[in-house]
PDB file of N, CA and C in Angstrom:
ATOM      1  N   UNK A   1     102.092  57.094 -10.767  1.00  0.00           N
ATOM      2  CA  UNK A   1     102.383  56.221 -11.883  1.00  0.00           C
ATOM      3  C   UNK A   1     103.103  54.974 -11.356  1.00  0.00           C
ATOM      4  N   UNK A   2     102.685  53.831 -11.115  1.00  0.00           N
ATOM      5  CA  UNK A   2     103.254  52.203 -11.548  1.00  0.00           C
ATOM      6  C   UNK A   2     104.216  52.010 -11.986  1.00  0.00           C
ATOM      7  N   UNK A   3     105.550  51.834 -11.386  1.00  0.00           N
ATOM      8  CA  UNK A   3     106.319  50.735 -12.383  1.00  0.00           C
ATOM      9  C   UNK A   3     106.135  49.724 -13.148  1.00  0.00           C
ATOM     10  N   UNK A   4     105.976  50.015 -14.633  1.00  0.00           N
ATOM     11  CA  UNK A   4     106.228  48.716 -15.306  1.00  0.00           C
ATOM     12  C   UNK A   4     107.498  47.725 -15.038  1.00  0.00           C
ATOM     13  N   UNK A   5     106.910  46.620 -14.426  1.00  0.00           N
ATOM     14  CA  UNK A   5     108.633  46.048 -14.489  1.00  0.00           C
ATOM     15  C   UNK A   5     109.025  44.852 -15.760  1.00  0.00           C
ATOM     16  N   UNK A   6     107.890  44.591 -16.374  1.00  0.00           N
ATOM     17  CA  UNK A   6     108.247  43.941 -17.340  1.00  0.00           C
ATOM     18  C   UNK A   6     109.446  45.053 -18.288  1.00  0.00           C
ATOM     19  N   UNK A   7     109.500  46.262 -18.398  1.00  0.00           N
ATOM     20  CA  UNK A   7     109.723  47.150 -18.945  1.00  0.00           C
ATOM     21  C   UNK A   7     110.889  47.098 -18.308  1.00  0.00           C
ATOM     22  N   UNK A   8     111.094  47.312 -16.884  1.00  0.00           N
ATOM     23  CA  UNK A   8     112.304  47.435 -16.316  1.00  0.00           C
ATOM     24  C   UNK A   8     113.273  45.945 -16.628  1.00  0.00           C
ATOM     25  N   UNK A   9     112.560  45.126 -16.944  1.00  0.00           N
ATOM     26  CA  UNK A   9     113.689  44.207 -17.282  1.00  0.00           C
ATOM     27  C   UNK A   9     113.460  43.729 -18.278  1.00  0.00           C
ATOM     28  N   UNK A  10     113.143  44.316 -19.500  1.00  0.00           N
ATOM     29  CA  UNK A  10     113.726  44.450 -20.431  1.00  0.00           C
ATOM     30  C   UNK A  10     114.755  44.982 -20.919  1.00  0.00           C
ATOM     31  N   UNK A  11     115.019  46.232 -19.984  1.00  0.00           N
ATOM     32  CA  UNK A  11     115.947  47.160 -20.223  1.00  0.00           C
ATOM     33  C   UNK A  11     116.979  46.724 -19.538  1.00  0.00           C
ATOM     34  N   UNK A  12     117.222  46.022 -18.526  1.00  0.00           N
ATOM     35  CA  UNK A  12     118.046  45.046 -17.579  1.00  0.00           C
ATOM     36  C   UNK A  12     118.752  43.847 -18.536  1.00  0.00           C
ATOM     37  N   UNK A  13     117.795  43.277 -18.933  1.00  0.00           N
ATOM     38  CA  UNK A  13     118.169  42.124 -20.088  1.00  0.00           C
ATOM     39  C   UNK A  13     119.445  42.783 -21.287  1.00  0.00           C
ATOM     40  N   UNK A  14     118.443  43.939 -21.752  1.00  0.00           N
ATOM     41  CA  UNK A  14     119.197  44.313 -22.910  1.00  0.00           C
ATOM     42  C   UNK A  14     120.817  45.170 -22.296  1.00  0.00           C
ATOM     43  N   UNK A  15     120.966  45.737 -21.264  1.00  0.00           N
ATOM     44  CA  UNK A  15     122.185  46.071 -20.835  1.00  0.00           C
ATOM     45  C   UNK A  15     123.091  45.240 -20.239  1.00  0.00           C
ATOM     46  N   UNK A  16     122.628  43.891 -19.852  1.00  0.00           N
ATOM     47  CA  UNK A  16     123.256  42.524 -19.908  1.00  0.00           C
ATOM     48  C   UNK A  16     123.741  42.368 -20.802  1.00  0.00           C
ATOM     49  N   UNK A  17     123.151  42.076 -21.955  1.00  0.00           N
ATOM     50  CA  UNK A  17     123.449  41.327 -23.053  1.00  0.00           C
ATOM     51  C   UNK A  17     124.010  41.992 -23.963  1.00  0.00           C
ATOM     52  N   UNK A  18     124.475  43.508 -23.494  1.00  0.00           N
ATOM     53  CA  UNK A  18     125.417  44.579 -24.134  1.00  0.00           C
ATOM     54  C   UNK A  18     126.421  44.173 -24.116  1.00  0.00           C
ATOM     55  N   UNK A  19     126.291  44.288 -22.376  1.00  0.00           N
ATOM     56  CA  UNK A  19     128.397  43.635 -21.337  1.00  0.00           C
ATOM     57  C   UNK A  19     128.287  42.689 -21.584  1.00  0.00           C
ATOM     58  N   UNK A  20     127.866  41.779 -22.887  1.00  0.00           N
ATOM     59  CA  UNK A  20     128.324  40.593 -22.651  1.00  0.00           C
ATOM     60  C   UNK A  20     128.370  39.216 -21.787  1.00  0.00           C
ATOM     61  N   UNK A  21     127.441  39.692 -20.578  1.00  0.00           N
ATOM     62  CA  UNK A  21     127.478  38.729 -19.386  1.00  0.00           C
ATOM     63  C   UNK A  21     125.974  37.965 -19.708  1.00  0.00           C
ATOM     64  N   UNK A  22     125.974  36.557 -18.831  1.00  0.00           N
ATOM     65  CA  UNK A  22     125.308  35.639 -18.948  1.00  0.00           C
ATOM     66  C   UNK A  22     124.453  35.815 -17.902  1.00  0.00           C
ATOM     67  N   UNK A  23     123.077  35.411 -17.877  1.00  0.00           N
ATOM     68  CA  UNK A  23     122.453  35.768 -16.706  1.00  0.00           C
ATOM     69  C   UNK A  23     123.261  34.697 -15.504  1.00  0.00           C
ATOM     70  N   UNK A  24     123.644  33.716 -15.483  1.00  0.00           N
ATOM     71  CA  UNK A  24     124.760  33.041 -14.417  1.00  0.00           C
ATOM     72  C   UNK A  24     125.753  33.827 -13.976  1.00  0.00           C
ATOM     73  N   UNK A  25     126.378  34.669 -14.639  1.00  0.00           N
ATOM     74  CA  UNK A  25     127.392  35.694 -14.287  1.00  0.00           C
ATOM     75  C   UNK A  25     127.400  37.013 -13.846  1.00  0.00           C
ATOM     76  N   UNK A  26     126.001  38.155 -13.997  1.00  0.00           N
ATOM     77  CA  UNK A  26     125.296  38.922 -13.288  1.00  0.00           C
ATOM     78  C   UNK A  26     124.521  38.260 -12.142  1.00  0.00           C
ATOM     79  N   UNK A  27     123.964  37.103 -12.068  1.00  0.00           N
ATOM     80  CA  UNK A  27     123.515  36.851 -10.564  1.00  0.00           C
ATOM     81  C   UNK A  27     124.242  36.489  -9.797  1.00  0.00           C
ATOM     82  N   UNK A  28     125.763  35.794 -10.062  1.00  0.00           N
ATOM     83  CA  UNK A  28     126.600  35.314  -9.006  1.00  0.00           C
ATOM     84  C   UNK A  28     127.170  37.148  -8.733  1.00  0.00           C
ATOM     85  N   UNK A  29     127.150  37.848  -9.218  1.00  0.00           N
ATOM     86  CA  UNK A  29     127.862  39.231  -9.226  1.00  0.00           C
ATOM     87  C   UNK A  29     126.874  39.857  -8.320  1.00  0.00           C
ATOM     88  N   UNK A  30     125.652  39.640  -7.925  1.00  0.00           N
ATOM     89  CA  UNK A  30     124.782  40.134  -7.402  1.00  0.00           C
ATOM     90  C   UNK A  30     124.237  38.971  -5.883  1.00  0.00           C
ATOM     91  N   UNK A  31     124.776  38.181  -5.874  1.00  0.00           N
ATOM     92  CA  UNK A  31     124.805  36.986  -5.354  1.00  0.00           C
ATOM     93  C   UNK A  31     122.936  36.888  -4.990  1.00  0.00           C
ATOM     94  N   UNK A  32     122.413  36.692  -6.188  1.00  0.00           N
ATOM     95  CA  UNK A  32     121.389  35.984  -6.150  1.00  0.00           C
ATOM     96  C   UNK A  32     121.383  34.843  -6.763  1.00  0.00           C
ATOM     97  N   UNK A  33     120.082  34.410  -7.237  1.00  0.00           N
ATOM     98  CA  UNK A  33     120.064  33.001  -8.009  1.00  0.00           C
ATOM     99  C   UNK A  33     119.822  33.526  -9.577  1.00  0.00           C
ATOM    100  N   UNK A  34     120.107  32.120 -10.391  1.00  0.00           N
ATOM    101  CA  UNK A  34     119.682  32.767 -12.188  1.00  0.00           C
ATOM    102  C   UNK A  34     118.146  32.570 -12.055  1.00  0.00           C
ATOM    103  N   UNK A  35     117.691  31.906 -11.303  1.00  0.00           N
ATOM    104  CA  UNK A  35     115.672  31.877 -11.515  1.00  0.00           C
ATOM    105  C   UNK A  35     115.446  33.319 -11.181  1.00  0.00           C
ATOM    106  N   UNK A  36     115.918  33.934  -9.737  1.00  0.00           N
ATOM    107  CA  UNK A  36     115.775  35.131  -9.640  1.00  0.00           C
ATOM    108  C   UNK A  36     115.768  36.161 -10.511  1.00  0.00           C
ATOM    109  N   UNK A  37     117.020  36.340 -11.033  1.00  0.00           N
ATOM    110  CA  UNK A  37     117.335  37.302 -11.900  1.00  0.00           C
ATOM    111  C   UNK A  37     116.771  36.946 -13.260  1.00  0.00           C
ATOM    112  N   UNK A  38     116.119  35.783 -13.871  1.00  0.00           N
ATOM    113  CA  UNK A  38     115.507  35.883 -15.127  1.00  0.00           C
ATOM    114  C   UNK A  38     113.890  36.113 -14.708  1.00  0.00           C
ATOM    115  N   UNK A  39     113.337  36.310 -13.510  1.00  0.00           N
ATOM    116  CA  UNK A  39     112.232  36.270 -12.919  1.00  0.00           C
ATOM    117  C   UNK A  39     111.777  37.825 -13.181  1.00  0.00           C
ATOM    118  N   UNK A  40     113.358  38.988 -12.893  1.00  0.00           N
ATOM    119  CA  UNK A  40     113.411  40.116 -13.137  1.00  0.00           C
ATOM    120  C   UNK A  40     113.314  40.919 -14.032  1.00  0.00           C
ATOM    121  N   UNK A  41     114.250  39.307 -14.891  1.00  0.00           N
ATOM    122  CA  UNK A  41     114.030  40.425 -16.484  1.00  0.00           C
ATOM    123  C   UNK A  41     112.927  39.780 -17.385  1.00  0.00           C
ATOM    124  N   UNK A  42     112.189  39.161 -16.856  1.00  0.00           N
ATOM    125  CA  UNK A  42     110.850  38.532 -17.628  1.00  0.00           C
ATOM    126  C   UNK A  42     109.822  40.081 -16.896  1.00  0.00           C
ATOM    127  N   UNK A  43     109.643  40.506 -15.707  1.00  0.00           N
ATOM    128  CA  UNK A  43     109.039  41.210 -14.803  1.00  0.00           C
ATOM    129  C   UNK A  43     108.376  40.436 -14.058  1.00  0.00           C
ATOM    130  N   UNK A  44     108.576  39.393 -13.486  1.00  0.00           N
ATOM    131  CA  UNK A  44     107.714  38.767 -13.078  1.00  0.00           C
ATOM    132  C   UNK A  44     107.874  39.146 -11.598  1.00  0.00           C
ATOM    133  N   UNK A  45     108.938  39.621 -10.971  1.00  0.00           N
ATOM    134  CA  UNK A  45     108.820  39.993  -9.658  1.00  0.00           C
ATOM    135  C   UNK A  45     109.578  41.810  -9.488  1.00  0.00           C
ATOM    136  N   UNK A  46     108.968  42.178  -8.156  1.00  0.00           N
ATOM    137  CA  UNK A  46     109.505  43.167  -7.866  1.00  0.00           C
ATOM    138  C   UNK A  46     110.296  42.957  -7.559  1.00  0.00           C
ATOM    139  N   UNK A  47     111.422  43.759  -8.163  1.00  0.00           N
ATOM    140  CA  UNK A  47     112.970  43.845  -7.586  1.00  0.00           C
ATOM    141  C   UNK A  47     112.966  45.270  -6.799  1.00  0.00           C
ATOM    142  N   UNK A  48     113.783  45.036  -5.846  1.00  0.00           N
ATOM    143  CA  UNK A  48     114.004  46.084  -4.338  1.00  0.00           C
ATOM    144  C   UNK A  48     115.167  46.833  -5.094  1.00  0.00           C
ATOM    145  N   UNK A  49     114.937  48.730  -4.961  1.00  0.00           N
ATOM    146  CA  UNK A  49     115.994  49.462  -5.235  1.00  0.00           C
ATOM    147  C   UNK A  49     117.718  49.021  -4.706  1.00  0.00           C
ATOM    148  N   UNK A  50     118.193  48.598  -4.037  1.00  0.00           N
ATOM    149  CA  UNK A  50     118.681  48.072  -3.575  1.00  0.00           C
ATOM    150  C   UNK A  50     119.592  47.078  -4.837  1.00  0.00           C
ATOM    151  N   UNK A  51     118.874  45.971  -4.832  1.00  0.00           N
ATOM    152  CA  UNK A  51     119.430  45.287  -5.876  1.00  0.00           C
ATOM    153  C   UNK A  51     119.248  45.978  -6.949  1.00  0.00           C
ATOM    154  N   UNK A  52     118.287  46.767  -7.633  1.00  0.00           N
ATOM    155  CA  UNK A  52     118.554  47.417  -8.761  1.00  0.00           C
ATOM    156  C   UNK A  52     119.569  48.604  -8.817  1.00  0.00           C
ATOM    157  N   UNK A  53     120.003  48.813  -8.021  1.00  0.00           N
ATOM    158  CA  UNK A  53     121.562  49.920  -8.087  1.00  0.00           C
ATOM    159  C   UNK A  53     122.407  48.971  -7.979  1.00  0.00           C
ATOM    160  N   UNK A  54     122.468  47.969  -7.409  1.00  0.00           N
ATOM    161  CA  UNK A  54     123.519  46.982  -7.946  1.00  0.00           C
ATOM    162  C   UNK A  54     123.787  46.744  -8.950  1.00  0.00           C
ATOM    163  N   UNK A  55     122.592  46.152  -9.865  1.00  0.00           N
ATOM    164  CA  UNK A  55     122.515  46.134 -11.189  1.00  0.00           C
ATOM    165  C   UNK A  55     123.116  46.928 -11.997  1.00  0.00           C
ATOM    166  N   UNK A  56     122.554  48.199 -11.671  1.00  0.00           N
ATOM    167  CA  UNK A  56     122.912  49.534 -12.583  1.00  0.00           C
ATOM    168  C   UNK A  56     124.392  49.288 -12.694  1.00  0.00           C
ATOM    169  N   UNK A  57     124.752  49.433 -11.304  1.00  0.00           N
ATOM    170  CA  UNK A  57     127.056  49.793 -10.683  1.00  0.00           C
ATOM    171  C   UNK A  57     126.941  48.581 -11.621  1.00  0.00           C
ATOM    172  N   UNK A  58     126.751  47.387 -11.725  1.00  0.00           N
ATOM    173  CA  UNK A  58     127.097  46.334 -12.695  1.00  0.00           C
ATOM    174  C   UNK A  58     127.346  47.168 -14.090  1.00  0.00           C
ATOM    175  N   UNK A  59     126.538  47.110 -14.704  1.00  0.00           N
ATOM    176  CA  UNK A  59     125.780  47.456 -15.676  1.00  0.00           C
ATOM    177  C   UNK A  59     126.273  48.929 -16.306  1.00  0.00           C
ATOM    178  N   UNK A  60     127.007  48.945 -15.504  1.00  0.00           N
ATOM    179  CA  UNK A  60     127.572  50.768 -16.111  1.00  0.00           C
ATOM    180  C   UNK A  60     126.096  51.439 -16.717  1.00  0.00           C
ATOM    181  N   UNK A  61     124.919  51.508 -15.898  1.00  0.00           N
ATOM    182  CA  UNK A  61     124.086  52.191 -16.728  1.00  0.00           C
ATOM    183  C   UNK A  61     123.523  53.083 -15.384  1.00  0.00           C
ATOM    184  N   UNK A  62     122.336  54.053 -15.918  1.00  0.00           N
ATOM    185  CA  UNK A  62     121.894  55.177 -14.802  1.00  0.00           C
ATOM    186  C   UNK A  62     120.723  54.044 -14.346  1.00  0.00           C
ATOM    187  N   UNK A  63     120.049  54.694 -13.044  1.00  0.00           N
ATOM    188  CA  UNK A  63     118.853  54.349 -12.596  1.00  0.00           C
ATOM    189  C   UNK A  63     117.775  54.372 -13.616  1.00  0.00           C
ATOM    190  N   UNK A  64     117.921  55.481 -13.839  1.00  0.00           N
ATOM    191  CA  UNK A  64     116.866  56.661 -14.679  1.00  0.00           C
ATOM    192  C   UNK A  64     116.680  56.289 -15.891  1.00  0.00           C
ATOM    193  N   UNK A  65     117.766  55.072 -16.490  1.00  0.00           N
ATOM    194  CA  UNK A  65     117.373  54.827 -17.634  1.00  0.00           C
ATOM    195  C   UNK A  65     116.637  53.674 -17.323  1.00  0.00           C
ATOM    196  N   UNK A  66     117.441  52.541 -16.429  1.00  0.00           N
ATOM    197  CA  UNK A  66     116.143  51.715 -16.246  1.00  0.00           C
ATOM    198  C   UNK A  66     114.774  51.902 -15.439  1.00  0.00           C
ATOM    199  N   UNK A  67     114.438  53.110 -15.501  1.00  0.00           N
ATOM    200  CA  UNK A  67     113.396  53.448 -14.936  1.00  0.00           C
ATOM    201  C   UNK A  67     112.482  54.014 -15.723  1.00  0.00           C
ATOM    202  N   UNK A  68     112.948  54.834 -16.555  1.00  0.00           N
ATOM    203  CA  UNK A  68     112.440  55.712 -17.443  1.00  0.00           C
ATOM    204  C   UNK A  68     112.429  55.279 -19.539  1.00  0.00           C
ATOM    205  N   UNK A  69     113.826  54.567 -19.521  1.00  0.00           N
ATOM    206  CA  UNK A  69     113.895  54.382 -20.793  1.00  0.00           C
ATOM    207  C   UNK A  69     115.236  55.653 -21.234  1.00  0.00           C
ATOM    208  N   UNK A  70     115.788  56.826 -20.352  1.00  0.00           N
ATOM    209  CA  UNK A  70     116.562  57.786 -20.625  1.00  0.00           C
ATOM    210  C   UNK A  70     116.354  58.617 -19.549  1.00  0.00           C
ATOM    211  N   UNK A  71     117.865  59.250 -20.068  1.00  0.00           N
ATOM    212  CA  UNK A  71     117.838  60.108 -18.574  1.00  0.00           C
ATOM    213  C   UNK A  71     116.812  61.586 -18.999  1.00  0.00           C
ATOM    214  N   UNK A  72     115.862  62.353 -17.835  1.00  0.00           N
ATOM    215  CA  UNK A  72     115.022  63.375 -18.337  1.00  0.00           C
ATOM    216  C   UNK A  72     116.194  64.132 -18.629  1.00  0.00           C
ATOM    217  N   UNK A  73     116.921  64.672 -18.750  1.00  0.00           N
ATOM    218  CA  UNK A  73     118.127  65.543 -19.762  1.00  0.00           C
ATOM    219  C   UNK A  73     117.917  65.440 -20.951  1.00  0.00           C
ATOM    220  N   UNK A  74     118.071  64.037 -21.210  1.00  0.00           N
ATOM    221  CA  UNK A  74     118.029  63.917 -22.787  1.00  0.00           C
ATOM    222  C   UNK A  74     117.346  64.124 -23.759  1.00  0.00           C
ATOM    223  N   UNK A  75     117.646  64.427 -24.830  1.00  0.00           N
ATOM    224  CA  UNK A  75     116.735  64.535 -26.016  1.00  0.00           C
ATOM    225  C   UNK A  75     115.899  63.437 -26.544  1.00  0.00           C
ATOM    226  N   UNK A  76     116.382  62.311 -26.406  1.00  0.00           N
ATOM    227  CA  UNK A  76     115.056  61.568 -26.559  1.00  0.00           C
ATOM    228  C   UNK A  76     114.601  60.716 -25.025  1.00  0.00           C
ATOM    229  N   UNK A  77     114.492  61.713 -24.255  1.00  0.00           N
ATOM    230  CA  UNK A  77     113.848  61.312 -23.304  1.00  0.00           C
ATOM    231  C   UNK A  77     112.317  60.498 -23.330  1.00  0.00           C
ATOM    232  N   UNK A  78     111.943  59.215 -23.078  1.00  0.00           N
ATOM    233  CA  UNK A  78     110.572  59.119 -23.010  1.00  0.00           C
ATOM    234  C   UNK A  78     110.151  58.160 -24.478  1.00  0.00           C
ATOM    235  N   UNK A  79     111.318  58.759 -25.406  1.00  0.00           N
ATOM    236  CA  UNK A  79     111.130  58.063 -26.931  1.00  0.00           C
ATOM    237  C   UNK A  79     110.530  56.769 -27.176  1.00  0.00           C
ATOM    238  N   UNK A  80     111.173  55.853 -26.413  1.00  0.00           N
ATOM    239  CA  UNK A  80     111.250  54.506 -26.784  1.00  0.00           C
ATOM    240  C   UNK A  80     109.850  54.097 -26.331  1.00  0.00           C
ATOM    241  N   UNK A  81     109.472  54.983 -25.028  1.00  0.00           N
ATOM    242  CA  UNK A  81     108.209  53.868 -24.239  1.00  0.00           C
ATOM    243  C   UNK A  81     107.128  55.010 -24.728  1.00  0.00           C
ATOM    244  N   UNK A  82     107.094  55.710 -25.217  1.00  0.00           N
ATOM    245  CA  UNK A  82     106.117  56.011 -26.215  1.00  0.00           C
ATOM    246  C   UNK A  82     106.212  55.569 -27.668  1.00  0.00           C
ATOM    247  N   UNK A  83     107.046  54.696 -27.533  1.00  0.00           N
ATOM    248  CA  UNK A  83     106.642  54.332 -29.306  1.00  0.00           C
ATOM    249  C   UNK A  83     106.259  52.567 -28.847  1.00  0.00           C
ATOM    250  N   UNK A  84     106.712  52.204 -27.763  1.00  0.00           N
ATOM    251  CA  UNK A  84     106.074  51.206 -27.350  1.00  0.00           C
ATOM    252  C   UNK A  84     104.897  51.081 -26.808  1.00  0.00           C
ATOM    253  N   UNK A  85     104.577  52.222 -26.507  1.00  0.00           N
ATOM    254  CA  UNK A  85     103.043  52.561 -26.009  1.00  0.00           C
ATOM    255  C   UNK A  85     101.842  52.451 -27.406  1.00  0.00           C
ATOM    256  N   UNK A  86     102.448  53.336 -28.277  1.00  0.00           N
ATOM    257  CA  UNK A  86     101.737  53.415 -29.974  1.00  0.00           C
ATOM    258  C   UNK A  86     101.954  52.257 -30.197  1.00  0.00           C
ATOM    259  N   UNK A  87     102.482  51.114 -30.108  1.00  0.00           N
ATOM    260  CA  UNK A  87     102.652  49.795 -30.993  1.00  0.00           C
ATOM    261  C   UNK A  87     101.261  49.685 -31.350  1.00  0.00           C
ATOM    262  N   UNK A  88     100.493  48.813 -30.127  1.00  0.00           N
ATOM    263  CA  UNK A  88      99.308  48.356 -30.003  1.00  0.00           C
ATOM    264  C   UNK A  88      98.008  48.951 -30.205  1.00  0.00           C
ATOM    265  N   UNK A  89      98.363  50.684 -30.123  1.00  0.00           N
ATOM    266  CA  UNK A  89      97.158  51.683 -30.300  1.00  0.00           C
ATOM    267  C   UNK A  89      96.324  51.273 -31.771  1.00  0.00           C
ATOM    268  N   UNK A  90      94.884  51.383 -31.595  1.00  0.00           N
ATOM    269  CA  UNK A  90      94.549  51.405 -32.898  1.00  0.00           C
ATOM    270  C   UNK A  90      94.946  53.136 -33.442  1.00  0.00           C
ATOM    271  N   UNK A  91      94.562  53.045 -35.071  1.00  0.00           N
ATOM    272  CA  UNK A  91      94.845  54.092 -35.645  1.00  0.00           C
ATOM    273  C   UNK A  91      94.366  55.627 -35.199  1.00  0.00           C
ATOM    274  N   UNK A  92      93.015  55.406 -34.456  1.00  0.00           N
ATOM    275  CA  UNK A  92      91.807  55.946 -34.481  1.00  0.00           C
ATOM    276  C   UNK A  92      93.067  57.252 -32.749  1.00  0.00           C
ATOM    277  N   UNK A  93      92.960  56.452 -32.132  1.00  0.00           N
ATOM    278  CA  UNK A  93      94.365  56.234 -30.727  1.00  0.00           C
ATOM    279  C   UNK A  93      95.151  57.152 -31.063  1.00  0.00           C
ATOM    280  N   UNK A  94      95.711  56.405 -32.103  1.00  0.00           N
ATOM    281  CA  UNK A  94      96.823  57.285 -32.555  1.00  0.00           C
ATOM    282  C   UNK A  94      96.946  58.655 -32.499  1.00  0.00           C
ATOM    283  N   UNK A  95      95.646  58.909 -33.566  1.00  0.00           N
ATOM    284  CA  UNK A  95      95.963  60.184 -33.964  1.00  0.00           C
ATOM    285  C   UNK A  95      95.157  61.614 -33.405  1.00  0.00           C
ATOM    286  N   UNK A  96      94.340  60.778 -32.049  1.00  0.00           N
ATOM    287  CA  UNK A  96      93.712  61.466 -30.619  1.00  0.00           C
ATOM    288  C   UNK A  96      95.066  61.845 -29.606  1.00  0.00           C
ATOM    289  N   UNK A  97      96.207  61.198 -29.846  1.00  0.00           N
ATOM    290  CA  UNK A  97      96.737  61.600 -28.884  1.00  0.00           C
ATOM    291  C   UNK A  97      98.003  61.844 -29.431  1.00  0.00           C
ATOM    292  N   UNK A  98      98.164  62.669 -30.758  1.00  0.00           N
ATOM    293  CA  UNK A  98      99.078  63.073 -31.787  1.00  0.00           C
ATOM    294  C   UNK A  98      98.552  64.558 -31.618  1.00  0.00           C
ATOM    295  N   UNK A  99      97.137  64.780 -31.531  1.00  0.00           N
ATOM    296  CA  UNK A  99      96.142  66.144 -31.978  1.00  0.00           C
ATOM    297  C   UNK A  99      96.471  66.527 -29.656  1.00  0.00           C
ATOM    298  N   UNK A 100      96.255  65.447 -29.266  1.00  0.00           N
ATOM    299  CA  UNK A 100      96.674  66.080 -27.873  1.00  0.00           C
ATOM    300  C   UNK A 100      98.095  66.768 -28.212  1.00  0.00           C
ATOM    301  N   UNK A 101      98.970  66.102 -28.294  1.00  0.00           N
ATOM    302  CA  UNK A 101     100.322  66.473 -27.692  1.00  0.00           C
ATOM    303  C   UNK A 101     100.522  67.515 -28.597  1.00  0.00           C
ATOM    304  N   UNK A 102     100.267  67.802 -29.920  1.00  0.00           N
ATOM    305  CA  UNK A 102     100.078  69.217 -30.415  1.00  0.00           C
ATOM    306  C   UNK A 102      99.326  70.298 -29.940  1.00  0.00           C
ATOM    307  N   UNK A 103      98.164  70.342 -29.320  1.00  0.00           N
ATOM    308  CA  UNK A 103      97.920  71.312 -28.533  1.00  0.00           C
ATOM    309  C   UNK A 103      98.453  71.665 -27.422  1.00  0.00           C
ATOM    310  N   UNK A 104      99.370  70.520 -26.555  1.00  0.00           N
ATOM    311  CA  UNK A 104     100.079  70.585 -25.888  1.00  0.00           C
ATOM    312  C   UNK A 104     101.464  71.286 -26.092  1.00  0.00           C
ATOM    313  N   UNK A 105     102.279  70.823 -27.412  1.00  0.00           N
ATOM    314  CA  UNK A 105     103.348  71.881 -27.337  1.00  0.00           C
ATOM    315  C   UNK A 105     103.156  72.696 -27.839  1.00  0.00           C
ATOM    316  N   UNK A 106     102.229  72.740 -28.599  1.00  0.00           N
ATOM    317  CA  UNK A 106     101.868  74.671 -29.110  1.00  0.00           C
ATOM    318  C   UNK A 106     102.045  75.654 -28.007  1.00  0.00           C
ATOM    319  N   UNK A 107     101.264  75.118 -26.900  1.00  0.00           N
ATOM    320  CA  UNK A 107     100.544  76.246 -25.432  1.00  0.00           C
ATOM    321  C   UNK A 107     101.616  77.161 -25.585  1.00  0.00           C
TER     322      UNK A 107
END
């Protein structure tokens, strides 16, 4: 499976803009540039694990969430980027892979 990184920095953006910090003030904290770091949270480039655990220690947040959307522990593990996945589905989509995942947790 692919990293989405548009995805990953979205979730970057939005835990920025939690703490309050400016993208000028997470990239000097990271000592990159602000083109860089809005390059990241648009997805427009791969960011290296490396700087993204920086981020995170910034960011008081897990890897796993910006990787995943939640940590697999959690109860709504997976939630968000499957309901972002359904946005765009037609109806027809929908409810093929509603009738999957019910045969799936039935088993």
């Amino acid at each position: 499976m692919a990293l989405d990184y548009s995805i990953i920095g979205e979730r970057l953006k939005k835990a920025r803009k939690d703490k309050k910090l400016t993208q000028e003030q997470l990239a000097e904290q990271i000592d990159v540039s602000v083109a860089f770091l809005s390059r990241v949270e648009r997805g427009d480039v791969k960011i290296n694990l490396t700087r993204l655990n920086q981020l995170c220690d910034i960011l008081n947040i897990s890897l796993s969430y910006i990787l995943t959307g939640t940590g697999c522990n959690s109860k709504n593990y997976l939630t968000e980027d499957f309901s972002n996945l359904l946005k765009n589905c037609p109806p027809e989509k929908i409810k093929l892979i509603y009738d999957i995942a019910k045969v799936i947790i039935n088993q």
